[in-house]
C-alpha atoms as a PDB file:
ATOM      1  CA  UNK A   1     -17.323 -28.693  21.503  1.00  0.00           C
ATOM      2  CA  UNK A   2     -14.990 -27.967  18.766  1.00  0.00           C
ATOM      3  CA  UNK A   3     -11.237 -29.188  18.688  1.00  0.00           C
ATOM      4  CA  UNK A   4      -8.686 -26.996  19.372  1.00  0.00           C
ATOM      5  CA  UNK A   5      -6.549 -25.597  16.495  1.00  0.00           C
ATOM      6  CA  UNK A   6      -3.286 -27.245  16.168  1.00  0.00           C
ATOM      7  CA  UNK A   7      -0.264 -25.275  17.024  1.00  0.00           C
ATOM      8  CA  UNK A   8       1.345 -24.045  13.447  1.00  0.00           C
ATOM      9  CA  UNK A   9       5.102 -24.588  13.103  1.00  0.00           C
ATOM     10  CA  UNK A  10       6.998 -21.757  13.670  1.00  0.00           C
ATOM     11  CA  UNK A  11       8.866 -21.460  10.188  1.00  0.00           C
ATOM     12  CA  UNK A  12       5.472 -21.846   8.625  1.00  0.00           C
ATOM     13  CA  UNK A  13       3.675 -19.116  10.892  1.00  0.00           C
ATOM     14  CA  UNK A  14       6.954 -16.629  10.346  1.00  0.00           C
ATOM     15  CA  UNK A  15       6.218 -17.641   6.600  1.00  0.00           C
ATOM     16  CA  UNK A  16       2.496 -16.248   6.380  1.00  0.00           C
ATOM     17  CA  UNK A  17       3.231 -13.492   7.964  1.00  0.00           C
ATOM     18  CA  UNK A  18       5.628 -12.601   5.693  1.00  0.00           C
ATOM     19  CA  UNK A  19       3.696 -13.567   2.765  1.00  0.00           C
ATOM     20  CA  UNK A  20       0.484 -11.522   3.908  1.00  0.00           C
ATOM     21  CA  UNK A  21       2.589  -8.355   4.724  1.00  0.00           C
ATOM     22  CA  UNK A  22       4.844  -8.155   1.391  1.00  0.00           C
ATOM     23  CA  UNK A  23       1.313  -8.911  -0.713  1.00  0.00           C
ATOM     24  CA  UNK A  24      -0.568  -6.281   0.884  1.00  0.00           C
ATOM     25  CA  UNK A  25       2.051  -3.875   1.247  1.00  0.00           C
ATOM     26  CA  UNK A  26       2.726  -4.652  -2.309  1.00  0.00           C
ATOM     27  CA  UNK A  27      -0.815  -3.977  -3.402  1.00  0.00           C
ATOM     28  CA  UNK A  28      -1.504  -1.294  -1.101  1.00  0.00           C
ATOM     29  CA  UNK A  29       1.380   1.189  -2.652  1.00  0.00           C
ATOM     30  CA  UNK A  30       1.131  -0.139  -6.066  1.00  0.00           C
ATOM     31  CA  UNK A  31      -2.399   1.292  -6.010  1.00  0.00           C
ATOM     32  CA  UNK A  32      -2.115   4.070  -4.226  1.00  0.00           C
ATOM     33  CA  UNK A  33       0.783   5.563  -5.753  1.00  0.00           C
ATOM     34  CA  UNK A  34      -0.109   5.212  -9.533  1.00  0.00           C
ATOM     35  CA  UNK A  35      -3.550   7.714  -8.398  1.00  0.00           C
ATOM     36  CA  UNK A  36      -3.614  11.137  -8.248  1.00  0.00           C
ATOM     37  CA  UNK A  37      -3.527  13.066  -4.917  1.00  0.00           C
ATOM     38  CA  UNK A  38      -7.437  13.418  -3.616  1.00  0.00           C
ATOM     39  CA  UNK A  39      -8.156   9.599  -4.874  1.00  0.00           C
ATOM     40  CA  UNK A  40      -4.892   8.050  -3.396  1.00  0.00           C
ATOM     41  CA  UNK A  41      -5.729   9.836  -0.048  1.00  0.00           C
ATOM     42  CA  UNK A  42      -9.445   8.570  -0.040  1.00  0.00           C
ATOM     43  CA  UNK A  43      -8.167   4.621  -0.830  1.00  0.00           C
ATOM     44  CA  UNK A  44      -5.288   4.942   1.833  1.00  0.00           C
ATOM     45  CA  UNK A  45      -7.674   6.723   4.407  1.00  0.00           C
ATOM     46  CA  UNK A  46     -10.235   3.896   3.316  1.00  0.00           C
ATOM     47  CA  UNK A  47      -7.474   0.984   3.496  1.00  0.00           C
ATOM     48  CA  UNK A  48      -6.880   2.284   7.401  1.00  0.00           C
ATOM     49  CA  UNK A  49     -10.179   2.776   8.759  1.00  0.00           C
ATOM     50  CA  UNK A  50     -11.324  -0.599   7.803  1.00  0.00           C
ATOM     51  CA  UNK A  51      -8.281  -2.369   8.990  1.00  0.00           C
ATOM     52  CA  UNK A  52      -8.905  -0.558  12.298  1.00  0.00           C
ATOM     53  CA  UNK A  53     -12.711  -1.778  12.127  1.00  0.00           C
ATOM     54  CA  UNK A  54     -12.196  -5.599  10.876  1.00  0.00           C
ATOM     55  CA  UNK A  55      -8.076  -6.315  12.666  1.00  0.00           C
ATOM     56  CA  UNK A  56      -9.656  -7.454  16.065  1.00  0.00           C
ATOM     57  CA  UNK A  57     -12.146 -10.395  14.224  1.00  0.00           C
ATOM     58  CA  UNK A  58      -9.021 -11.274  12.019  1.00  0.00           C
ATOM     59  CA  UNK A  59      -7.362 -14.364  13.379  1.00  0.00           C
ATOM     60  CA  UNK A  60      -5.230 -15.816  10.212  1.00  0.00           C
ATOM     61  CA  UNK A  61      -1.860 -14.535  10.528  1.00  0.00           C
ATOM     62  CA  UNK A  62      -2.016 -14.086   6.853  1.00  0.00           C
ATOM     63  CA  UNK A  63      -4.888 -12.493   6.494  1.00  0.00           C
ATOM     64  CA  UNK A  64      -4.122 -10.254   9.855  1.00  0.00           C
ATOM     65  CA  UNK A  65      -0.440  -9.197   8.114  1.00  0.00           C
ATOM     66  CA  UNK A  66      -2.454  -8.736   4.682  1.00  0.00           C
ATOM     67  CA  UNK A  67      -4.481  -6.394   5.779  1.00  0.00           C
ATOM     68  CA  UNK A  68      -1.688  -4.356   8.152  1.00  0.00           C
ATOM     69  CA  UNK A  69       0.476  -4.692   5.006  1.00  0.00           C
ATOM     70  CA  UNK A  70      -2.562  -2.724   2.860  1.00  0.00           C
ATOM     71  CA  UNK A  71      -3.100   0.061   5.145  1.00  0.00           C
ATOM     72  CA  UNK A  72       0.845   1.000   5.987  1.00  0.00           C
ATOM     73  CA  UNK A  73       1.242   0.510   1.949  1.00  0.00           C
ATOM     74  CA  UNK A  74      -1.928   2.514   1.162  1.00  0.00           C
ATOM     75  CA  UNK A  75      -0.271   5.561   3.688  1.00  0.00           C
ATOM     76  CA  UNK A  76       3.402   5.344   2.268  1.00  0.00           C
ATOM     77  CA  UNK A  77       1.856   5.533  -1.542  1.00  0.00           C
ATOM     78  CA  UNK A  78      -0.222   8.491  -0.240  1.00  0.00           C
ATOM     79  CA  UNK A  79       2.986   9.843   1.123  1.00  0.00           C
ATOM     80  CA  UNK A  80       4.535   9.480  -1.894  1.00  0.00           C
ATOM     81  CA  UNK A  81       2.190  10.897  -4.239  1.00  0.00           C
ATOM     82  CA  UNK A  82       1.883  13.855  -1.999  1.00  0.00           C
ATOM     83  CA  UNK A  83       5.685  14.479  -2.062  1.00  0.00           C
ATOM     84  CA  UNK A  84       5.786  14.359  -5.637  1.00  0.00           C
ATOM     85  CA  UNK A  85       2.804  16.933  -6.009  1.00  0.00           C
ATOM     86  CA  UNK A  86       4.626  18.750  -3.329  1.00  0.00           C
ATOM     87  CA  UNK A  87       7.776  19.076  -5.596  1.00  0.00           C
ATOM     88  CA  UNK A  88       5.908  19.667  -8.578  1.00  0.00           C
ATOM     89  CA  UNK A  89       3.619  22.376  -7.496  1.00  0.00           C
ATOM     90  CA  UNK A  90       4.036  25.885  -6.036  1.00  0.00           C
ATOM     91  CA  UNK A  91       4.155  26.312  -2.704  1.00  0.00           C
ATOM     92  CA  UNK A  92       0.954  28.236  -1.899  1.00  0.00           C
ATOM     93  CA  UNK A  93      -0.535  26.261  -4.916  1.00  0.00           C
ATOM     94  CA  UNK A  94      -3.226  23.361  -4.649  1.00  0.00           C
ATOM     95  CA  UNK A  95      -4.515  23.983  -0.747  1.00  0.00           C
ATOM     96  CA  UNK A  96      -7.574  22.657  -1.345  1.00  0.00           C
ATOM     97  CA  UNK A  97      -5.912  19.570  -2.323  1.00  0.00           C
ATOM     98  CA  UNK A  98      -3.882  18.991   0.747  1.00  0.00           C
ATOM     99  CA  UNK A  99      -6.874  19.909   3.198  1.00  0.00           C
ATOM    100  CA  UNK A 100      -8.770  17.014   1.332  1.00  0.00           C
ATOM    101  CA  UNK A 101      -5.979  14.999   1.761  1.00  0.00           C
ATOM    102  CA  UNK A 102      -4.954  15.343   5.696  1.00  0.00           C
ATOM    103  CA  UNK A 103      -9.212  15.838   6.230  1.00  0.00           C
ATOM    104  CA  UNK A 104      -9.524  11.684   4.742  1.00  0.00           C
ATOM    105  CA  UNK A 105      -6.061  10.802   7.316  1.00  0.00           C
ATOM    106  CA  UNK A 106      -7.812  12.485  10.273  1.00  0.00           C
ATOM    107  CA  UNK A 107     -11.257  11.065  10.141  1.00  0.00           C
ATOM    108  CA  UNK A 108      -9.891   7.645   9.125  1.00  0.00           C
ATOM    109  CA  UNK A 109      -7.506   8.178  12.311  1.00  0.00           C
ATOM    110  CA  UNK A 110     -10.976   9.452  14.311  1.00  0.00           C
ATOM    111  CA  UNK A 111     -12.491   6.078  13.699  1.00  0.00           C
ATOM    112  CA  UNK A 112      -9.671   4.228  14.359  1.00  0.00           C
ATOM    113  CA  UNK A 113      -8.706   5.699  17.367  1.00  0.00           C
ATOM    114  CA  UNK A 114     -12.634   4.553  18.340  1.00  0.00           C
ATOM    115  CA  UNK A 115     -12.469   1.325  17.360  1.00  0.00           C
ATOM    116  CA  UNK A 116      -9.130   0.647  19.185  1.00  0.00           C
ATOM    117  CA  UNK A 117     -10.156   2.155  22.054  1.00  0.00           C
ATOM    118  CA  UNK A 118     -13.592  -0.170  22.086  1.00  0.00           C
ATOM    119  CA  UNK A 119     -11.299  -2.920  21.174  1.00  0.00           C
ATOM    120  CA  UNK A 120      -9.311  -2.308  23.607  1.00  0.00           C
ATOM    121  CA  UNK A 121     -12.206  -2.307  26.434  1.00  0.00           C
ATOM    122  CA  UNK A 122     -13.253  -6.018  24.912  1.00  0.00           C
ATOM    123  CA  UNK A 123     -10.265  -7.736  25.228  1.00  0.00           C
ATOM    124  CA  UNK A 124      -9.722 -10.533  23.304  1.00  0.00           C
ATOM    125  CA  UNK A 125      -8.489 -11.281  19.891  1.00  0.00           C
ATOM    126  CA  UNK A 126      -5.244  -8.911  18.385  1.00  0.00           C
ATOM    127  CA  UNK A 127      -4.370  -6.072  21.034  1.00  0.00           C
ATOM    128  CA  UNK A 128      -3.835  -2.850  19.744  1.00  0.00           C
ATOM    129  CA  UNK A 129      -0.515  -2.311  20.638  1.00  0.00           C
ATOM    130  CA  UNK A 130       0.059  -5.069  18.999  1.00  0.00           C
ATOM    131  CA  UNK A 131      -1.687  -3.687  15.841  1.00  0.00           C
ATOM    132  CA  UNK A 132       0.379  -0.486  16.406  1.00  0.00           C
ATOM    133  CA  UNK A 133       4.015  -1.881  17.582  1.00  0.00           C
ATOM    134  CA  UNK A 134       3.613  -3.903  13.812  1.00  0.00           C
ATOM    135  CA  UNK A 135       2.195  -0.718  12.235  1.00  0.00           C
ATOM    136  CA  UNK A 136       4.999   0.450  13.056  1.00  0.00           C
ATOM    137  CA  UNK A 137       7.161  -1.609  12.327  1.00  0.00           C
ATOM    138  CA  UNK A 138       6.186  -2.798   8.747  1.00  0.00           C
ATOM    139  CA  UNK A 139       6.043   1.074   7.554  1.00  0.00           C
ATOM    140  CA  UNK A 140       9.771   1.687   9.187  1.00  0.00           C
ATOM    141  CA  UNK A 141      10.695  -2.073   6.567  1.00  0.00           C
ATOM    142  CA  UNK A 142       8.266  -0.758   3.446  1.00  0.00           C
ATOM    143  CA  UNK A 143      10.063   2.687   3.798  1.00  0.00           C
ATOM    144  CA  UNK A 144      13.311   1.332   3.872  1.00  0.00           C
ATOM    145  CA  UNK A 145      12.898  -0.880   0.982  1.00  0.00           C
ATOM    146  CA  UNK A 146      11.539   1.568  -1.209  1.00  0.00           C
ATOM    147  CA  UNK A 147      14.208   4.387  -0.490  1.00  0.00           C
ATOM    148  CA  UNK A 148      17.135   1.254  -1.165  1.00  0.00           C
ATOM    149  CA  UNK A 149      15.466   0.181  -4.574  1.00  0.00           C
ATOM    150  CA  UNK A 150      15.413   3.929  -5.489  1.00  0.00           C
ATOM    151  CA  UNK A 151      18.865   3.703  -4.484  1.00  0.00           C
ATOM    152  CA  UNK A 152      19.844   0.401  -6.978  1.00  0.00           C
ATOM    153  CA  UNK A 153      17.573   2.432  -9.602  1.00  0.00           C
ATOM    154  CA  UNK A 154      18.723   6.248  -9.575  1.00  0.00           C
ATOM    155  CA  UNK A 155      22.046   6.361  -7.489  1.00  0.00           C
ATOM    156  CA  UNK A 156      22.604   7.803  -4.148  1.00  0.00           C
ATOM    157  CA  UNK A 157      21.370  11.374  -4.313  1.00  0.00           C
ATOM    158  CA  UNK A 158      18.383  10.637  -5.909  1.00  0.00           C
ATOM    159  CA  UNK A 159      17.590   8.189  -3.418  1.00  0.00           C
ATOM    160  CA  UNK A 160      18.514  10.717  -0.877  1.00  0.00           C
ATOM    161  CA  UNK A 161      16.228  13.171  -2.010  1.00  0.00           C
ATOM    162  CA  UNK A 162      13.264  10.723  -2.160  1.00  0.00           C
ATOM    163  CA  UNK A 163      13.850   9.870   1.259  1.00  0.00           C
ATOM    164  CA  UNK A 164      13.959  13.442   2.279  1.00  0.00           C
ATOM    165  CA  UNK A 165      10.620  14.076   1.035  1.00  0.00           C
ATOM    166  CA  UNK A 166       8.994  10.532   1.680  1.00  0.00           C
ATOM    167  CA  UNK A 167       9.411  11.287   5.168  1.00  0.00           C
ATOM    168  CA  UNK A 168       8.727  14.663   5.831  1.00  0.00           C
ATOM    169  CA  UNK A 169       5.329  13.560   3.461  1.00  0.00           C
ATOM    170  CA  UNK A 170       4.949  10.342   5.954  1.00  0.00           C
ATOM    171  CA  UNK A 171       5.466  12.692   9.072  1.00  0.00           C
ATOM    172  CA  UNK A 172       2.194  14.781   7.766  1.00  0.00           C
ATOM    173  CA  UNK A 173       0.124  11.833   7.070  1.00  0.00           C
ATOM    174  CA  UNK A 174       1.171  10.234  10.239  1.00  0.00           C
ATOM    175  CA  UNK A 175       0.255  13.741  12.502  1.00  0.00           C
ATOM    176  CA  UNK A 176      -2.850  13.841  10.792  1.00  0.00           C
ATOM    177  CA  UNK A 177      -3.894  10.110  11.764  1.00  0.00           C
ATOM    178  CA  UNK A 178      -2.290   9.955  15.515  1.00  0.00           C
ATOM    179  CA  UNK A 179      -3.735  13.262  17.002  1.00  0.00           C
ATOM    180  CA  UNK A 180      -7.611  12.787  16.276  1.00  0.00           C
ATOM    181  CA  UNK A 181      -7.132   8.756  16.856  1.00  0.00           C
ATOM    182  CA  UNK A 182      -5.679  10.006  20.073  1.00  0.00           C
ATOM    183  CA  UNK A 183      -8.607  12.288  20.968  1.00  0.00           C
ATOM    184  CA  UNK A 184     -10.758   9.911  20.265  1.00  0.00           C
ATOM    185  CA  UNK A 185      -9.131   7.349  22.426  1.00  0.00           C
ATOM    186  CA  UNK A 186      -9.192  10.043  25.328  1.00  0.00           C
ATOM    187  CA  UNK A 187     -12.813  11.284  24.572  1.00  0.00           C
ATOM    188  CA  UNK A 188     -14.370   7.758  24.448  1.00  0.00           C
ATOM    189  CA  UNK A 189     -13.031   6.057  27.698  1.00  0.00           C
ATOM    190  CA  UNK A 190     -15.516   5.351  30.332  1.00  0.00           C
ATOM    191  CA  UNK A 191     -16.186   8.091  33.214  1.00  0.00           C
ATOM    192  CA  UNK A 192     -14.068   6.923  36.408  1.00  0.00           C
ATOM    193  CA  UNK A 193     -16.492   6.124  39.014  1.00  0.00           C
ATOM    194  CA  UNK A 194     -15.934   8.391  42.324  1.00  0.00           C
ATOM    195  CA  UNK A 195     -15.529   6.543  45.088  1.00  0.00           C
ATOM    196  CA  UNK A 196     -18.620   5.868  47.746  1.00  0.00           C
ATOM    197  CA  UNK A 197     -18.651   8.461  50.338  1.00  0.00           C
ATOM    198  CA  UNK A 198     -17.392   7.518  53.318  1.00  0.00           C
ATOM    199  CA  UNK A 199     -19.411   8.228  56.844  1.00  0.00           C
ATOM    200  CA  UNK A 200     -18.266  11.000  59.413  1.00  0.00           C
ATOM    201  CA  UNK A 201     -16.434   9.453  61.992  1.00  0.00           C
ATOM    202  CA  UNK A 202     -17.655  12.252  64.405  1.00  0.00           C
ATOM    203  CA  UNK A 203     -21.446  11.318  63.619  1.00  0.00           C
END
């Protein structure tokens, strides 16, 4: 039988996680955002559909954050590449380029949305709410920090404007993960068994 892990101090666990978030945050965005639009959207859409698939075997708390951290920075660097192609191009211009890019989101949301759901079903491991609720809130920190060192960089209406479009970018990418992870989800639960018939009491 093998030994139980020891329990990790507290400061030390809080430290890992922080670690393994800021690095793959860090490398997430700093890759996706120096890529044009249809390759930044296939490495963020990549980045989230395999830390859907691999989250659940991940026990390290640096490796789990690491990974969380590359897939919310690999969506935000999306996000901001597409807002800055947004500003830069016509309006009706370059469809073809945002179909490609919410087409990656949704299928990497489609097979997220599957694996969670199966996940969810084993039991076991990292929930997925907990893989969401710190989705959630590592983008909400990433976004923050980025619109405040825009901030230190350009001055306030610059970093107003970025924030402006970095969400309404983020909002896009976000809708086009959540609704086909969420049909998924519905689509691949188990049929409800019906309940046994019950005899005729006047029989």
């Amino acid at each position: 039988m093998r030994p139980l892990p020891l329990p990790r101090p507290a400061p030390l666990l809080q430290l890992q996680r922080l670690a393994g978030g800021l690095l793959g945050a860090v490398l997430g965005y700093g890759l996706t955002s120096r890529l044009p639009e249809v390759p930044a959207s296939l490495l963020g859409a990549l980045a989230l559909a395999a830390t859907a698939q691999v989250s659940r075997r991940t026990v390290d708390p640096l490796r789990w954050w690491g990974l969380l951290g590359a897939a919310t920075g690999s969506v935000l660097g999306t996000a901001a590449v597409l807002a800055s192609r947004l500003q830069a191009s016509a309006p009706t211009g370059d469809v073809t380029g945002r179909a490609l890019t919410l087409g990656c989101f949704a299928l990497a949301g489609g097979l997220a949305g599957r694996r969670l759901s199966r996940d969810a079903r084993l039991g076991g491991g990292h929930p997925p709410r907990d893989l969401l609720r710190s989705a959630s809130a590592l983008t909400t920190g990433i976004f923050a920090v980025l619109v405040t060192l825009t901030f230190l960089h350009s001055g306030l209406d610059p970093a107003r404007a970025f924030s402006s479009r970095l969400s309404t970018s983020l909002t896009i990418l976000v809708t086009a993960i959540a609704v086909p992870g969420w049909l998924i989800h519905l689509l691949d639960q188990p049929p409800l068994r019906s309940p046994h018939p019950q005899p005729d009491a006047d029989r």
